[in-house]
Protein backbone atom coordinates (compact mmCIF):
# COMPACT_ATOMS: atom_id res chain seq x y z
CA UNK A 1 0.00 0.00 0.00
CA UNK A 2 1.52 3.55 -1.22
CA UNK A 3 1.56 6.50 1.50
CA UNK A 4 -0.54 8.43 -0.96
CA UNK A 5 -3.67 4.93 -0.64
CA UNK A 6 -3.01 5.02 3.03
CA UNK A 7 -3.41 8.76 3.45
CA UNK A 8 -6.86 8.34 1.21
CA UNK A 9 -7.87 6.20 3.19
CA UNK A 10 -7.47 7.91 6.41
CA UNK A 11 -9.03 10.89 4.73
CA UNK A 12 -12.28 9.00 3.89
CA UNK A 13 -12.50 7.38 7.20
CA UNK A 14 -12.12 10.40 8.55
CA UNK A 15 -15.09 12.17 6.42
CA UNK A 16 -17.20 9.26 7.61
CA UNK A 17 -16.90 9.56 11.31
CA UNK A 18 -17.88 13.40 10.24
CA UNK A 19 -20.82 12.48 8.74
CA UNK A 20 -21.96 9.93 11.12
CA UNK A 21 -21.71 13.07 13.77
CA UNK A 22 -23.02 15.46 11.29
CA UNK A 23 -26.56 13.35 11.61
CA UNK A 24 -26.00 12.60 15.36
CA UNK A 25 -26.33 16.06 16.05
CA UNK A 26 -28.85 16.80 13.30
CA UNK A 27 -31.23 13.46 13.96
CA UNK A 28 -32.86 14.30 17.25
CA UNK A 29 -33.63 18.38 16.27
CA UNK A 30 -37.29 19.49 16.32
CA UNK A 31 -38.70 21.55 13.46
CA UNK A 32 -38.72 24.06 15.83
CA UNK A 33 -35.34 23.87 17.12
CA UNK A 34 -33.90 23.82 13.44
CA UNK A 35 -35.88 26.78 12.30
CA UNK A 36 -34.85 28.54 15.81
CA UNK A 37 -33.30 32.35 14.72
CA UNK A 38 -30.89 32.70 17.59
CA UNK A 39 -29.02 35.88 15.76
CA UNK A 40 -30.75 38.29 13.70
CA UNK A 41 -29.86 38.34 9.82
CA UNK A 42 -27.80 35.21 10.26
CA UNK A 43 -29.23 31.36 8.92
CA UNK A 44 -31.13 29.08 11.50
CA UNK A 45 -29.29 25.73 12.74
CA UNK A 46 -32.06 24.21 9.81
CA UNK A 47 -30.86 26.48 7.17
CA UNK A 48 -27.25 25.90 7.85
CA UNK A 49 -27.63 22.05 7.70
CA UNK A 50 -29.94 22.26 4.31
CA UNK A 51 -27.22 24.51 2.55
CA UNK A 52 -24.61 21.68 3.37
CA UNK A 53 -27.28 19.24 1.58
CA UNK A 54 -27.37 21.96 -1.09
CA UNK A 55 -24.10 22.47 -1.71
CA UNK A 56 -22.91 18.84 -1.45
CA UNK A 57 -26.01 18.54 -4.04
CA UNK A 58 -25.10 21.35 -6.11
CA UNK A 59 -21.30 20.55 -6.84
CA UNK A 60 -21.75 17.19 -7.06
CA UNK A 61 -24.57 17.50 -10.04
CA UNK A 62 -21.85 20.08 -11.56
CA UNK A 63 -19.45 16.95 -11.19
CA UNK A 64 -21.07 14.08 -12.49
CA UNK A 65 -23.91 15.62 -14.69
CA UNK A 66 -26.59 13.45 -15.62
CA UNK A 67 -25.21 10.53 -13.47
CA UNK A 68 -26.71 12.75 -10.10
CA UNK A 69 -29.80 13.73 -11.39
CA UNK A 70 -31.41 11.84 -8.49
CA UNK A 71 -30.03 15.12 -6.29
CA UNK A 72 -31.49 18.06 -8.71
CA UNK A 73 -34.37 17.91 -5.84
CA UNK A 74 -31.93 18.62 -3.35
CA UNK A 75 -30.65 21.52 -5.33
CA UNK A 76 -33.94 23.27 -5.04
CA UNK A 77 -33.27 23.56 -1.30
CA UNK A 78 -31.05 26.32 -2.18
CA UNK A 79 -33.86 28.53 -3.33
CA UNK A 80 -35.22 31.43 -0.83
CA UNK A 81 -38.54 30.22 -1.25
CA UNK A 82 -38.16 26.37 -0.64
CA UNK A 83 -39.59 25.53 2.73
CA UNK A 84 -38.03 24.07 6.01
CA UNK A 85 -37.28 20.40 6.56
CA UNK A 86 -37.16 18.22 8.82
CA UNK A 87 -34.10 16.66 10.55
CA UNK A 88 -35.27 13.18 8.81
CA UNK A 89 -35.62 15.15 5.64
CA UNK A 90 -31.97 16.57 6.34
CA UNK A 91 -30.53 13.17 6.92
CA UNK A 92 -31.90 11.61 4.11
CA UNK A 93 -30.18 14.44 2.03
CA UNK A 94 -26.93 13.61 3.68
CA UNK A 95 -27.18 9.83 3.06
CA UNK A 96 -28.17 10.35 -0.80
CA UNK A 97 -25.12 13.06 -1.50
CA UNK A 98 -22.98 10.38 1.02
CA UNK A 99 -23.60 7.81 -1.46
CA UNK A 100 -22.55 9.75 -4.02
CA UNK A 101 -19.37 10.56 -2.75
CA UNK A 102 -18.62 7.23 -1.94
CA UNK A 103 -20.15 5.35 -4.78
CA UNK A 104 -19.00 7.84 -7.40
CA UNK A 105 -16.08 10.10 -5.75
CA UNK A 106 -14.36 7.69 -3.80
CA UNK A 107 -13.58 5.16 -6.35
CA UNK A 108 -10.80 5.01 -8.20
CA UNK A 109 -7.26 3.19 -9.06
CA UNK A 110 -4.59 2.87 -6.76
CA UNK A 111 -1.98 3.54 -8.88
CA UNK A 112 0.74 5.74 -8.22
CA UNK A 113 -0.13 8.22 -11.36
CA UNK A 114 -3.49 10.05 -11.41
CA UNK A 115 -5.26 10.17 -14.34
CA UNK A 116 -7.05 13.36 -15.14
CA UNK A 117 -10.60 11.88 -13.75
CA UNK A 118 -8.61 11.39 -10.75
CA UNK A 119 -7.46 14.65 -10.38
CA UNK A 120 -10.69 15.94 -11.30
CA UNK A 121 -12.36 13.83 -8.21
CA UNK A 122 -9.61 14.64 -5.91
CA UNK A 123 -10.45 17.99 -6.85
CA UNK A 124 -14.23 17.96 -6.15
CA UNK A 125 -13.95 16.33 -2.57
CA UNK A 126 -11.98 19.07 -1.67
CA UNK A 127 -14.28 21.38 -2.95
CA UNK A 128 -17.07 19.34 -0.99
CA UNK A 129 -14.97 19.34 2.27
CA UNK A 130 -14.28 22.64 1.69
CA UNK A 131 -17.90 23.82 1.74
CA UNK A 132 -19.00 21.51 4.29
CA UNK A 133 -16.55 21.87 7.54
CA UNK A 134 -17.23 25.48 8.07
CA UNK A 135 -20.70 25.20 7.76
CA UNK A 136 -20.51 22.28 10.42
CA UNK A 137 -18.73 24.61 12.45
CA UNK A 138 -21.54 27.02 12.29
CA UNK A 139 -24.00 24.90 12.77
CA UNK A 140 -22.31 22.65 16.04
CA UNK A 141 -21.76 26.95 17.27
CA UNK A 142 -25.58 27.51 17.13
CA UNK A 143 -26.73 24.39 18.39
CA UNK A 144 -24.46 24.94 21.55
CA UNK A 145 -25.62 28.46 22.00
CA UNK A 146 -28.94 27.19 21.87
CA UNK A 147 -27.91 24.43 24.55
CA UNK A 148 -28.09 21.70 22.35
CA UNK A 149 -25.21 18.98 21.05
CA UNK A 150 -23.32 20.43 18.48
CA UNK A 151 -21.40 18.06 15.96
CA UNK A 152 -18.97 16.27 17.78
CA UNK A 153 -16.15 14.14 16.11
């Protein structure tokens, strides 16, 4: 096993334990306690976790193309006037973009040279991780200001 497979792996092991706490701290949220405005002008703990569903959503489908068009519904979530969901809802959009990323993203050869659709994959989970982690760290900051269990790794 090359350092390069072993860091992957690591990496993606990693990611999972992240989203396994992502929808521990999401799971047991009330519609209430999602849509729960704790600053003024700034998004709910709801909005926060449906704009990582959205943006996992959204660059994926940019990604892949027609092989995601099962998540165009999840894109829609990024519109103003798309309505609250529910922390099943949430999860569910977690699990369908996490099989994505794992059926689609986290494939590949473990040869030494990357081929360009490697690069281009390694490329678009760091974009992913990129977009997600800070909006975790929003969202575990407002559900501990509002008393509740943020997203603990």
């Amino acid at each position: 096993m090359t350092r390069a497979t072993i860091a992957e792996t690591r990496i993606f092991e990693s990611w999972q334990d992240y989203q396994a706490a992502l929808k521990r701290a999401i799971a047991p949220l009330t519609l209430e306690q999602l849509q729960q405005r704790l600053i003024p002008n700034l998004r709910t703990a709801g909005e926060i976790a449906e704009h990582i569903v959205f943006g996992r959503a959204l660059h994926l489908h940019h990604t892949l193309g027609d092989t995601a068009a099962e998540l165009t519904p999840l894109i829609a979530w990024g519109d103003a006037d798309n309505s609250a969901h529910s922390a099943t809802e949430i999860i569910a959009g977690l699990e369908l973009t996490w099989q994505f990323i794992t059926a689609c993203l986290m494939s590949g050869s473990s040869a030494d040279a990357l081929s360009e659709e490697e690069e281009g994959r390694i490329q678009t989970i760091w974009g992913l991780l990129d977009h997600d982690l800070p909006h975790a760290g929003e969202l575990s900051l407002l559900l501990g200001a509002a008393g509740l269990t943020g997203v603990e790794i």
